[in-house]
PDB file of N, CA and C in Angstrom:
ATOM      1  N   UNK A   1     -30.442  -1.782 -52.132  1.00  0.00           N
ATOM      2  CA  UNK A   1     -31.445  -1.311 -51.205  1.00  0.00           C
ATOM      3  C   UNK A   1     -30.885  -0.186 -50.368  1.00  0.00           C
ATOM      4  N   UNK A   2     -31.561   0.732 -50.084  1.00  0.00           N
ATOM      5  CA  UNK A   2     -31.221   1.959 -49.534  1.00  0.00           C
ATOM      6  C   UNK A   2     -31.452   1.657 -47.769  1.00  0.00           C
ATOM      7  N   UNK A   3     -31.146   2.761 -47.053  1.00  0.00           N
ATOM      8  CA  UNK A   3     -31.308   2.466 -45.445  1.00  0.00           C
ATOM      9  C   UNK A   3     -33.043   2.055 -45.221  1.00  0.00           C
ATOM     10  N   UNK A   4     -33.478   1.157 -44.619  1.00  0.00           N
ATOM     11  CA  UNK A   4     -34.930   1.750 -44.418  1.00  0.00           C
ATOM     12  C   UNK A   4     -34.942   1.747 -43.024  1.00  0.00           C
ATOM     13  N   UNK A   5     -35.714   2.617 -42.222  1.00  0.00           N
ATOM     14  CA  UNK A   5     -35.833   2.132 -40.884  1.00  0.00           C
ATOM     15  C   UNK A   5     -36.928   1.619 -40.366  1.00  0.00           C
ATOM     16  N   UNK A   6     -36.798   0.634 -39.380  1.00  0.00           N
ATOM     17  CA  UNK A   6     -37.288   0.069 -38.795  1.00  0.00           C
ATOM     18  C   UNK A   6     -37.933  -0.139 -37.965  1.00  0.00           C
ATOM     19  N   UNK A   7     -39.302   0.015 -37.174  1.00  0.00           N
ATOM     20  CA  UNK A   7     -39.420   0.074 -35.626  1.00  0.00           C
ATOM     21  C   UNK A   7     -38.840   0.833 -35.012  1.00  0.00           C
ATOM     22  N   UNK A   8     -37.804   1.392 -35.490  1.00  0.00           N
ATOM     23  CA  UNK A   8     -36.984   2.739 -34.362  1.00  0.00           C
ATOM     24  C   UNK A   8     -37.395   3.991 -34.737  1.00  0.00           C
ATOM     25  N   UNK A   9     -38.175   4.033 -36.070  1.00  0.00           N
ATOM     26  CA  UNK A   9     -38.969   5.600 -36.494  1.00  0.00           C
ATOM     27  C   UNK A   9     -37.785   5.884 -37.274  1.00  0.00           C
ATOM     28  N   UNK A  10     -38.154   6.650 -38.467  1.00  0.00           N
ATOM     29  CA  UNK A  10     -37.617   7.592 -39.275  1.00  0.00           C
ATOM     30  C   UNK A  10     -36.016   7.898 -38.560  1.00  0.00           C
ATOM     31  N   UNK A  11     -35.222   8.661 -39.309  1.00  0.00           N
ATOM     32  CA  UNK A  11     -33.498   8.834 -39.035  1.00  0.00           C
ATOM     33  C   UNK A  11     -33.741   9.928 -37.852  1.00  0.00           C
ATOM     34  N   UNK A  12     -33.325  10.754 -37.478  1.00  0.00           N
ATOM     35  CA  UNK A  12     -33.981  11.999 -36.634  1.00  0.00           C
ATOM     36  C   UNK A  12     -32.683  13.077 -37.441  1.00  0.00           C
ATOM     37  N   UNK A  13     -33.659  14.436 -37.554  1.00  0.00           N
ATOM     38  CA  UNK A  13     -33.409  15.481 -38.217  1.00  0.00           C
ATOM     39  C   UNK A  13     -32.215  16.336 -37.246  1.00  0.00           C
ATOM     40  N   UNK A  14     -31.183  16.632 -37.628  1.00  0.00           N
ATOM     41  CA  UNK A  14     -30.204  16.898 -37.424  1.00  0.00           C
ATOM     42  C   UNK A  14     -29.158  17.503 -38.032  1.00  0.00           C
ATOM     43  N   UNK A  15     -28.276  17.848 -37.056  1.00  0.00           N
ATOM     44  CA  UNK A  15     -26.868  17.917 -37.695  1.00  0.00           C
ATOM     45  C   UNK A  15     -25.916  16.484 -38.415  1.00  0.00           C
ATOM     46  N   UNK A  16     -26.176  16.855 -39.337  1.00  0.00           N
ATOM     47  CA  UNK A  16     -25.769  15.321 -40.086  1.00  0.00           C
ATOM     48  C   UNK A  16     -23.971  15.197 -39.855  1.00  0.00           C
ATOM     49  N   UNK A  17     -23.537  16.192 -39.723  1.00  0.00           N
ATOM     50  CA  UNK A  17     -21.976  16.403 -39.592  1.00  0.00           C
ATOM     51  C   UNK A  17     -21.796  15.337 -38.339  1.00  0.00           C
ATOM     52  N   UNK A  18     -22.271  15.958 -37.214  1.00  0.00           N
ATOM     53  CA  UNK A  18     -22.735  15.245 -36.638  1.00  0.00           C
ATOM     54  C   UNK A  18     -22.249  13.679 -35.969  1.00  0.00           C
ATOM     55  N   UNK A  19     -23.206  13.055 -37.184  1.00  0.00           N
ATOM     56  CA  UNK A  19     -23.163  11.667 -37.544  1.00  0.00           C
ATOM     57  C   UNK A  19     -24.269  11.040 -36.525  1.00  0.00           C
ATOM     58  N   UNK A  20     -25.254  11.799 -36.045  1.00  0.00           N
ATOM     59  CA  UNK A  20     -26.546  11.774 -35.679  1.00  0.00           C
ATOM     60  C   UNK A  20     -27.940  11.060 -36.105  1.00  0.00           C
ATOM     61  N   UNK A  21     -27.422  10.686 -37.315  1.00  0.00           N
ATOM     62  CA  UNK A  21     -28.810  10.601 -38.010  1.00  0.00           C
ATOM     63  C   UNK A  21     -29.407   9.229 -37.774  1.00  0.00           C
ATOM     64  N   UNK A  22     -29.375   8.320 -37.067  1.00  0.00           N
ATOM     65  CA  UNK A  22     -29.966   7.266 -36.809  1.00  0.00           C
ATOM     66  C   UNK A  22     -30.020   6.971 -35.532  1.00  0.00           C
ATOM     67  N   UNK A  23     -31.196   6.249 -34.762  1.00  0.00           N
ATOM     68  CA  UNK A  23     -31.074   6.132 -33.003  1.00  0.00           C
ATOM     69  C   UNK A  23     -30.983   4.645 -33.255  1.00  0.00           C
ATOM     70  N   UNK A  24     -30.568   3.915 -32.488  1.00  0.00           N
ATOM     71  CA  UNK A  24     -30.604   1.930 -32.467  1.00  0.00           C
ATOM     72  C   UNK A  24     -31.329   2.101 -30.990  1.00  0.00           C
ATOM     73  N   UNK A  25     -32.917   1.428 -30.601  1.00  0.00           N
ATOM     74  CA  UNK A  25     -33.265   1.356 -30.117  1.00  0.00           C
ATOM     75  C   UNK A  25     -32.262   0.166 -29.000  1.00  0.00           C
ATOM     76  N   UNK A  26     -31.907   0.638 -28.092  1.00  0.00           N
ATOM     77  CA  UNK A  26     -30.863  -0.752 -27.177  1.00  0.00           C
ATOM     78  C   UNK A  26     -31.495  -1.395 -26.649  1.00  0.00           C
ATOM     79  N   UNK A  27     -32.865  -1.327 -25.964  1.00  0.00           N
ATOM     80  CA  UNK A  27     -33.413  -2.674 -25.314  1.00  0.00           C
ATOM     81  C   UNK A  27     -33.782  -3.683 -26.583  1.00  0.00           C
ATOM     82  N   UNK A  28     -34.147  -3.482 -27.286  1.00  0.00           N
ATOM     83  CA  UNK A  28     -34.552  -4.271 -28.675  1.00  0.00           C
ATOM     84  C   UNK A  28     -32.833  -4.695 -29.206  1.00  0.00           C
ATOM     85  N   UNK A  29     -32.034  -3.611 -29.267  1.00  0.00           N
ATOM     86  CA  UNK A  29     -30.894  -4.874 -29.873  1.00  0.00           C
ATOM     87  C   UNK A  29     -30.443  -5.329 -28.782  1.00  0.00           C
ATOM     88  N   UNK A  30     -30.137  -4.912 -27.347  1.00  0.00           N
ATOM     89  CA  UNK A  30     -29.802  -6.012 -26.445  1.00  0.00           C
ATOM     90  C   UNK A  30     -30.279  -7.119 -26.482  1.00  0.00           C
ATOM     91  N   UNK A  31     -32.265  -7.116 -26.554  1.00  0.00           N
ATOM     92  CA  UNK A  31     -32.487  -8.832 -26.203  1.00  0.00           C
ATOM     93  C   UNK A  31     -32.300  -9.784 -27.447  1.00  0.00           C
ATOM     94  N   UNK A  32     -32.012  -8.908 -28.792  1.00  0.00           N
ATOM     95  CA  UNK A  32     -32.170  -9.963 -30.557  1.00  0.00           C
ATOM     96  C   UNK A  32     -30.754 -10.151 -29.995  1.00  0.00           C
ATOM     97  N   UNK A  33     -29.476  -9.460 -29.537  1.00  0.00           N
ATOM     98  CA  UNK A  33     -28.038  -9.679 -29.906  1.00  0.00           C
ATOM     99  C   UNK A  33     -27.555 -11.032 -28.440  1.00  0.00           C
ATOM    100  N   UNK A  34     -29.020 -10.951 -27.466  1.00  0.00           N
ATOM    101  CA  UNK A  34     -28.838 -11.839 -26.219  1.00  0.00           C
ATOM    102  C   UNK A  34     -28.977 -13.285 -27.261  1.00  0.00           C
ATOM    103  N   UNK A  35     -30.027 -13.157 -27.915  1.00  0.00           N
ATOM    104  CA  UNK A  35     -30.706 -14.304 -28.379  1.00  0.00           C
ATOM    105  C   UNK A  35     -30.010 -14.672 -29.533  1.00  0.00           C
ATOM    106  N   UNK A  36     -29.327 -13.810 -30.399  1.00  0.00           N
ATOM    107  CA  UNK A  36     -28.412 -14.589 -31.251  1.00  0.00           C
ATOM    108  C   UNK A  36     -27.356 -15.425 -30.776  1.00  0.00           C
ATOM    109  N   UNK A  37     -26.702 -15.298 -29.652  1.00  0.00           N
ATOM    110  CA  UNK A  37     -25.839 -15.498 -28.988  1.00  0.00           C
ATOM    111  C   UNK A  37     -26.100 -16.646 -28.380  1.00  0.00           C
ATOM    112  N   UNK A  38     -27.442 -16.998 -27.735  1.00  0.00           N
ATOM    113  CA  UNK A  38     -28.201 -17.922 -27.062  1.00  0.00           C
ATOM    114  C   UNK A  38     -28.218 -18.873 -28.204  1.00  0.00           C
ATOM    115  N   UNK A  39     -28.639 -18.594 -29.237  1.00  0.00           N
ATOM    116  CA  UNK A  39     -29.005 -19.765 -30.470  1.00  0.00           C
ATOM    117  C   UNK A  39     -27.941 -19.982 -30.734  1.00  0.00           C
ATOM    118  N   UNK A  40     -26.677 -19.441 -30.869  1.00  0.00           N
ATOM    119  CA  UNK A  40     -25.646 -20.065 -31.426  1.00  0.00           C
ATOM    120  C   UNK A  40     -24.605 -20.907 -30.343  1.00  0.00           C
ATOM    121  N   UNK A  41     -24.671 -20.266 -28.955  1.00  0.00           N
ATOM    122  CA  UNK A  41     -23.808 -21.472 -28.405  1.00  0.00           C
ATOM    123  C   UNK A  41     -24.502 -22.378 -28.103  1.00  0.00           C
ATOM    124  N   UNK A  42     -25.942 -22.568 -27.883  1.00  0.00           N
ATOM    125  CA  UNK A  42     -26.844 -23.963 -27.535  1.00  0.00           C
ATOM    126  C   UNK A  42     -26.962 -24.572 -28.707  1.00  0.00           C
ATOM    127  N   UNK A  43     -26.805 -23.957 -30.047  1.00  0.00           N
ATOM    128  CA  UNK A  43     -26.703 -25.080 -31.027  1.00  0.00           C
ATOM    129  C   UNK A  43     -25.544 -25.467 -32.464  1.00  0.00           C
ATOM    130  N   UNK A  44     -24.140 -24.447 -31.341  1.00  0.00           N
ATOM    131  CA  UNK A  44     -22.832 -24.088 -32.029  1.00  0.00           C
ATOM    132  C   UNK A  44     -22.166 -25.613 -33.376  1.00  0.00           C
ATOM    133  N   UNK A  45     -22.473 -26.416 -32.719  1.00  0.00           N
ATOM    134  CA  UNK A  45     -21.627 -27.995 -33.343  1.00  0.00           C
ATOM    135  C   UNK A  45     -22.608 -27.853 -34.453  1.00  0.00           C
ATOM    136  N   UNK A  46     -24.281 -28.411 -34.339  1.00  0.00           N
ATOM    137  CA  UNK A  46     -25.545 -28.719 -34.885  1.00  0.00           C
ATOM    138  C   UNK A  46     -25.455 -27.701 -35.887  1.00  0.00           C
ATOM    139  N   UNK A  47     -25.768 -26.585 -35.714  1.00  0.00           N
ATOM    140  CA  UNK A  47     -26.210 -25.721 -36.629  1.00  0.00           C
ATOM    141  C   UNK A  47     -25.292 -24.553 -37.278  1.00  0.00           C
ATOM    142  N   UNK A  48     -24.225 -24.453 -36.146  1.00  0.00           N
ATOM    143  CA  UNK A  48     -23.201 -23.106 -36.745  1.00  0.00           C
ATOM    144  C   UNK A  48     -21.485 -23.958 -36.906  1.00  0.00           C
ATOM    145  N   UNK A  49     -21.787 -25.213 -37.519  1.00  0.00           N
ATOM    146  CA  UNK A  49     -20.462 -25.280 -37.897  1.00  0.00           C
ATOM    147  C   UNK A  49     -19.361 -25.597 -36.905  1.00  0.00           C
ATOM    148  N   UNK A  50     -19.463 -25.551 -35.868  1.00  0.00           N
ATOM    149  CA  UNK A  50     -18.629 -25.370 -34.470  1.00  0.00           C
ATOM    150  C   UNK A  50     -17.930 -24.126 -34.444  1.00  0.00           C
ATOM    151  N   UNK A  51     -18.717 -23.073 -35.061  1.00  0.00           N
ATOM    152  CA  UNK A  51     -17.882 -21.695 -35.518  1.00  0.00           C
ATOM    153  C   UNK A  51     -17.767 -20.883 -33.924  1.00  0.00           C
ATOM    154  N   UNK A  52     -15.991 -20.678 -34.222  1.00  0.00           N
ATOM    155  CA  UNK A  52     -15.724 -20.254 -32.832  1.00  0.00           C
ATOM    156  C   UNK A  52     -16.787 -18.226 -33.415  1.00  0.00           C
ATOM    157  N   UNK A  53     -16.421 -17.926 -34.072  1.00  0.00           N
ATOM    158  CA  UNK A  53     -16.845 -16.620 -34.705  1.00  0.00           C
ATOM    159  C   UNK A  53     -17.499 -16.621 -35.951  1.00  0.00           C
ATOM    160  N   UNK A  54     -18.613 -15.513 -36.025  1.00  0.00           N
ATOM    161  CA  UNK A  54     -19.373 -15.425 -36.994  1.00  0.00           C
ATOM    162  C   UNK A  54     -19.551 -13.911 -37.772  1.00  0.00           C
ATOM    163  N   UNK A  55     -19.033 -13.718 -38.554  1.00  0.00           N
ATOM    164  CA  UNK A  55     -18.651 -12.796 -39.433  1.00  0.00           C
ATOM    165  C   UNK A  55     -20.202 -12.908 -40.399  1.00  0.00           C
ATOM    166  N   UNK A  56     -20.444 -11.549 -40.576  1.00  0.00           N
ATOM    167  CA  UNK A  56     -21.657 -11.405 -41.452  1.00  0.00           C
ATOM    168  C   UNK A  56     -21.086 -10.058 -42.208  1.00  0.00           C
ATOM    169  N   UNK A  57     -21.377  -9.877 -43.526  1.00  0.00           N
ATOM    170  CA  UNK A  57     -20.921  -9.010 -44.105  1.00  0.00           C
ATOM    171  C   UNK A  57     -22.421  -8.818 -45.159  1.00  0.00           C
ATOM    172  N   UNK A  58     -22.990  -7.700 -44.992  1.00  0.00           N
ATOM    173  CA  UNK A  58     -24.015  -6.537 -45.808  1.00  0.00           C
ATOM    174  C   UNK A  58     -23.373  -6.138 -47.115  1.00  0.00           C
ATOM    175  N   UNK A  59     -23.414  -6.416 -48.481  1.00  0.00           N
ATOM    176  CA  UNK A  59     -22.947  -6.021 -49.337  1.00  0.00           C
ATOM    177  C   UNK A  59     -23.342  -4.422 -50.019  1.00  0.00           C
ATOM    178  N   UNK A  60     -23.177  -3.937 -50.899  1.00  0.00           N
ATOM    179  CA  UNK A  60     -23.779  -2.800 -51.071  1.00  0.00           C
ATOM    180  C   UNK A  60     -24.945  -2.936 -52.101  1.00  0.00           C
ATOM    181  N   UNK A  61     -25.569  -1.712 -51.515  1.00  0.00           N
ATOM    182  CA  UNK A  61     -27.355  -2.335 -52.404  1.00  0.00           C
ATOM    183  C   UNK A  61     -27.206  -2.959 -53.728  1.00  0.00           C
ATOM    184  N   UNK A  62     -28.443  -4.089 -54.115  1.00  0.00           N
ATOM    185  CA  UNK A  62     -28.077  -4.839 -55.006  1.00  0.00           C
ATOM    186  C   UNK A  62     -29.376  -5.206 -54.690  1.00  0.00           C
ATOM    187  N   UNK A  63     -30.384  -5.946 -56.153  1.00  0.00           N
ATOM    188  CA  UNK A  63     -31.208  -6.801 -56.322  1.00  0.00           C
ATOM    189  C   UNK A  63     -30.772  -7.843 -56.333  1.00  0.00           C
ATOM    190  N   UNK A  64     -29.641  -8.534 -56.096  1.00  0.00           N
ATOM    191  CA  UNK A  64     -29.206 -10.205 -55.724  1.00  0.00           C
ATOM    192  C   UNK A  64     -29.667  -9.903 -54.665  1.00  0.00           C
ATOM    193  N   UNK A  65     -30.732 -11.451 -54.604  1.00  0.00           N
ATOM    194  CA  UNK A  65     -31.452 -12.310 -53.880  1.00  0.00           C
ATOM    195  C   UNK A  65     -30.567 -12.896 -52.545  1.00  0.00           C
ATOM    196  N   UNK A  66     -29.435 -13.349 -53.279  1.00  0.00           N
ATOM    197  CA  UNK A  66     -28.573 -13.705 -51.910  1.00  0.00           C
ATOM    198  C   UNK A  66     -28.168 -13.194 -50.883  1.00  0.00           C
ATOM    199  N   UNK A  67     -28.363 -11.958 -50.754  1.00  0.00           N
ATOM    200  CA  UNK A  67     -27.990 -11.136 -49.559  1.00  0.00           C
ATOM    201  C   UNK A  67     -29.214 -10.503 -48.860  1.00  0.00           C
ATOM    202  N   UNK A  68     -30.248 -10.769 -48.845  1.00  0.00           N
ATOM    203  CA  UNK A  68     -31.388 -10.582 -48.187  1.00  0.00           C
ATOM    204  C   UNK A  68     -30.839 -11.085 -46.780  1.00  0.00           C
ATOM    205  N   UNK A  69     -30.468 -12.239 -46.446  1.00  0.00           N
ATOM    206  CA  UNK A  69     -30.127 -12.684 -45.347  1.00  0.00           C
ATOM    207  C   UNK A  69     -29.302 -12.252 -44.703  1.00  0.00           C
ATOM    208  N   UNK A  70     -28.055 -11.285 -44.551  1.00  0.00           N
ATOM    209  CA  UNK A  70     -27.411 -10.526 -44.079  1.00  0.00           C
ATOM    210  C   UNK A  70     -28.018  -8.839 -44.235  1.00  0.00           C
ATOM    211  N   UNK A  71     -29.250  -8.782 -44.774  1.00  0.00           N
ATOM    212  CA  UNK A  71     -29.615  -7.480 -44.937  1.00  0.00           C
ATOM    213  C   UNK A  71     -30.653  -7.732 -43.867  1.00  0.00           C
ATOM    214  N   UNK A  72     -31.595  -8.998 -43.688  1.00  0.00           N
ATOM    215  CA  UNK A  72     -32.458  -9.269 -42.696  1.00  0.00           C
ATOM    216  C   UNK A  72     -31.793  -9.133 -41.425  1.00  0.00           C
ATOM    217  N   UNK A  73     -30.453  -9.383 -41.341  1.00  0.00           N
ATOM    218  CA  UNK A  73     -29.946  -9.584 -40.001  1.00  0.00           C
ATOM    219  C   UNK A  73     -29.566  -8.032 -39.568  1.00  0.00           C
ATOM    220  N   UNK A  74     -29.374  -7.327 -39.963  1.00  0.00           N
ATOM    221  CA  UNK A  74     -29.223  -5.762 -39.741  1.00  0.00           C
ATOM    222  C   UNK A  74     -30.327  -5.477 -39.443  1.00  0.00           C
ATOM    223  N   UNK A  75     -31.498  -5.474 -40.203  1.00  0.00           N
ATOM    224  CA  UNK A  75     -32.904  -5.083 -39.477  1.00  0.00           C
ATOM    225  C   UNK A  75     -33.551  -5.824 -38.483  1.00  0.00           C
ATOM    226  N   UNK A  76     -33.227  -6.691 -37.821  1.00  0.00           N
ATOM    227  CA  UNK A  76     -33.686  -7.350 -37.017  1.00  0.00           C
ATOM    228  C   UNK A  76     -32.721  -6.968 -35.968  1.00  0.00           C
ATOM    229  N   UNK A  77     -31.564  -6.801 -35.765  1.00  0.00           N
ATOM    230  CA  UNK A  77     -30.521  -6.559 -34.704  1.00  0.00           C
ATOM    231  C   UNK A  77     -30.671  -5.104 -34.442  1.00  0.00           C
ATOM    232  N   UNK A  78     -30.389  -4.354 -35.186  1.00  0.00           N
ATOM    233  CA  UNK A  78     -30.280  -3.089 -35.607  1.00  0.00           C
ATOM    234  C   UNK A  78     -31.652  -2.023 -35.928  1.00  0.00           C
ATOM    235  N   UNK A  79     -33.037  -2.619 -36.389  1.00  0.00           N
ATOM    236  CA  UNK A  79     -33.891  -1.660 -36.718  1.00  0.00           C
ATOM    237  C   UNK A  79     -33.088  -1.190 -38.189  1.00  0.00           C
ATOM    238  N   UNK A  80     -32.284  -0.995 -38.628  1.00  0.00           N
ATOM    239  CA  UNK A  80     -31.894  -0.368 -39.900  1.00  0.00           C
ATOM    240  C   UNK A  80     -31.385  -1.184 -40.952  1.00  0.00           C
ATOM    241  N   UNK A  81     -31.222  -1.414 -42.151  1.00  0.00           N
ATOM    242  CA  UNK A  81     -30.326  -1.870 -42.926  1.00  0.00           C
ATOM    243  C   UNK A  81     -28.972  -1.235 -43.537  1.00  0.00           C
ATOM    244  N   UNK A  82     -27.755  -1.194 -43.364  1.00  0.00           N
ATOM    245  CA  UNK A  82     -26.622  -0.903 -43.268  1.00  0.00           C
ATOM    246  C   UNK A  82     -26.084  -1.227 -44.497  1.00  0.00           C
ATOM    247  N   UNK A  83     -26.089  -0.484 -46.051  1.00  0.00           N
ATOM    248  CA  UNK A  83     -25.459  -1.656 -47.055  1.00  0.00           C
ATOM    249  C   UNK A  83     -23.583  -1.303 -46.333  1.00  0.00           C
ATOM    250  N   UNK A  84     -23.213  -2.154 -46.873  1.00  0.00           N
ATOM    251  CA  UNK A  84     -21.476  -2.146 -46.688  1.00  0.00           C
ATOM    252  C   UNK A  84     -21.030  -2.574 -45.565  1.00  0.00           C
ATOM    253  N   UNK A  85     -21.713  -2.803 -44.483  1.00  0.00           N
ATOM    254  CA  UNK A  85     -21.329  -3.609 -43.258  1.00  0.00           C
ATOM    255  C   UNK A  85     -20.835  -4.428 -42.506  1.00  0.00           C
ATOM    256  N   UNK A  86     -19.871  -4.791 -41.943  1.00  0.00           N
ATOM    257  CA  UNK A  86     -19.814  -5.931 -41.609  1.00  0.00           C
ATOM    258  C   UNK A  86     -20.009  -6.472 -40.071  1.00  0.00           C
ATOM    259  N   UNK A  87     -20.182  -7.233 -40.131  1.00  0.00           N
ATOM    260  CA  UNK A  87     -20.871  -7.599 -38.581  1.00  0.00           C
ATOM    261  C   UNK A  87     -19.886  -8.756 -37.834  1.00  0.00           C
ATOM    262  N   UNK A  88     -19.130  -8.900 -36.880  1.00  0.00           N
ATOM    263  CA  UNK A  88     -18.244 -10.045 -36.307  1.00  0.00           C
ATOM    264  C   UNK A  88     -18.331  -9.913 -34.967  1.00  0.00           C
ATOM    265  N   UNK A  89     -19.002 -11.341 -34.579  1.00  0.00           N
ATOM    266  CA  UNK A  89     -19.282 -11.938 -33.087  1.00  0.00           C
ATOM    267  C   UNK A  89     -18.250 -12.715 -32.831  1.00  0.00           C
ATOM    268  N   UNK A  90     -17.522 -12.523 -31.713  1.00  0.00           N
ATOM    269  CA  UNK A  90     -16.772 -13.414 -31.166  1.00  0.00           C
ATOM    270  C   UNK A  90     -17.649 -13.728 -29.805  1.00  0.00           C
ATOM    271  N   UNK A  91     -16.647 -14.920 -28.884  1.00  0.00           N
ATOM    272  CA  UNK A  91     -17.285 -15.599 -28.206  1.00  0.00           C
ATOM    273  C   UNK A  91     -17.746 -14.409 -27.103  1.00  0.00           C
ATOM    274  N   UNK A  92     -17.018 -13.321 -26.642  1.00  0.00           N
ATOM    275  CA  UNK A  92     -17.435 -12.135 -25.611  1.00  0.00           C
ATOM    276  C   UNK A  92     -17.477 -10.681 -25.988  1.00  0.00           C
ATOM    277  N   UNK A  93     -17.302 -10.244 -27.563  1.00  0.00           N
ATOM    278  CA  UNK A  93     -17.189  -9.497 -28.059  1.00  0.00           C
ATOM    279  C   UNK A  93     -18.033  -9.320 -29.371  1.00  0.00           C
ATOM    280  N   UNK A  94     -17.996  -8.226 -29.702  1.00  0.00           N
ATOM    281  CA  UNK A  94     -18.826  -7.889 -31.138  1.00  0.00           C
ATOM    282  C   UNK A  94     -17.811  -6.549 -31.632  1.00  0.00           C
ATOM    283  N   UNK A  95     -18.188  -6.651 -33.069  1.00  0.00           N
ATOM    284  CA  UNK A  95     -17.647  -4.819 -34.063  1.00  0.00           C
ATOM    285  C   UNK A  95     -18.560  -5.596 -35.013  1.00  0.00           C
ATOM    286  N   UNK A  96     -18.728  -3.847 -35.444  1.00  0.00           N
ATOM    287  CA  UNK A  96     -19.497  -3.846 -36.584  1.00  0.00           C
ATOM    288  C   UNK A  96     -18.412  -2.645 -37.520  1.00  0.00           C
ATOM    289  N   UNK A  97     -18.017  -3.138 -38.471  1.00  0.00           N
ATOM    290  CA  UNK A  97     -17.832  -1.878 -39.320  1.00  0.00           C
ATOM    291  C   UNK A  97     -18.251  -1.602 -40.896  1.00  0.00           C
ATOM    292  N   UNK A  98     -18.454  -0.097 -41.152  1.00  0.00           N
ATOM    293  CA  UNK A  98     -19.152   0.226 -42.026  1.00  0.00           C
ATOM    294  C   UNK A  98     -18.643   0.922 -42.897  1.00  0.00           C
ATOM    295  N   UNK A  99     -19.039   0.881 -44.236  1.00  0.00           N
ATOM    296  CA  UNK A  99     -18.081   1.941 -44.688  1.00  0.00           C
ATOM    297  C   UNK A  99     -18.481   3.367 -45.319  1.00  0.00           C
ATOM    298  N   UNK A 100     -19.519   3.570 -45.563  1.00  0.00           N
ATOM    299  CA  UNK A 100     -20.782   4.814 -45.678  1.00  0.00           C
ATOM    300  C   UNK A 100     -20.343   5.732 -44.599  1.00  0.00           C
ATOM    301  N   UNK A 101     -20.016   6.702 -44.524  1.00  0.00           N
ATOM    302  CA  UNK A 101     -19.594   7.858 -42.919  1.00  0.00           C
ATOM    303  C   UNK A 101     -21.286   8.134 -43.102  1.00  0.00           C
ATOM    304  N   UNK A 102     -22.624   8.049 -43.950  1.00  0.00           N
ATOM    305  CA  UNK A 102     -24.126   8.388 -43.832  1.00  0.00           C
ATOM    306  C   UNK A 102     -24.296   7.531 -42.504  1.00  0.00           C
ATOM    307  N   UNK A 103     -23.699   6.172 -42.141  1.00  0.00           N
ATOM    308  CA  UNK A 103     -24.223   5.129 -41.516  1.00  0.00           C
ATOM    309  C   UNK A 103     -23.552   5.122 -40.286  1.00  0.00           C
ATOM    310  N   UNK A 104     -23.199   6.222 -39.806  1.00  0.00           N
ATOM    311  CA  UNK A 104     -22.739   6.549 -38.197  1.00  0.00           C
ATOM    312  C   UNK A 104     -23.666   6.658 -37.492  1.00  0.00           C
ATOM    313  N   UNK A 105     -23.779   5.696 -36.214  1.00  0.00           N
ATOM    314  CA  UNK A 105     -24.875   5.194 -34.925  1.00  0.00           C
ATOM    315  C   UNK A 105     -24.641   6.604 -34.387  1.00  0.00           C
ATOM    316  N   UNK A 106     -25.728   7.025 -33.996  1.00  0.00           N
ATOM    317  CA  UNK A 106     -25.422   7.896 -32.569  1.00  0.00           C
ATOM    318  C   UNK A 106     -25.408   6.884 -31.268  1.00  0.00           C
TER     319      UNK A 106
END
């Protein structure tokens, strides 16, 4: 699957050198990245394993079915889908890294 965007509108036209080409709307990923955070320490033991950290990794585009769910979680956090990504929450921290130089946040 290629980038699609999301609710944040089209990439914006630019200097691609740059590394411009996408906006992440922040009030929208502040309150999904509040609320992931919220769901996982109120239901850390129950539902996440007692996972001190949660590592999500975006594979690169692919019709396997199995990675919809780490491709959902990029568009829902993010507005975009990111193939090659990886995503790691610790208990007061986050990184995301990518490996596409196309897939640089402004």
């Amino acid at each position: 699957m290629a980038e699609k965007p999301i609710a944040n509108g089209p990439p914006r036209k630019g200097n691609a050198g740059r590394g411009s080409e996408y906006t992440i709307d922040l009030n929208t990923f502040s309150q999904h990245l509040q609320a992931l955070y919220t769901h996982w320490h109120q239901n850390k033991d129950e539902l996440w394993g007692s996972a001190n950290v949660l590592a999500i990794a975006t594979p690169p585009p692919s019709e396997d079915l199995r990675y919809l769910k780490s491709s959902s979680l990029n568009i829902w956090l993010l507005g975009y889908e990111f193939p090659e990504m990886v995503m790691v929450f610790g208990s007061q921290e986050y990184s995301f890294s990518m490996q596409s130089k196309e897939s640089i946040l402004a």
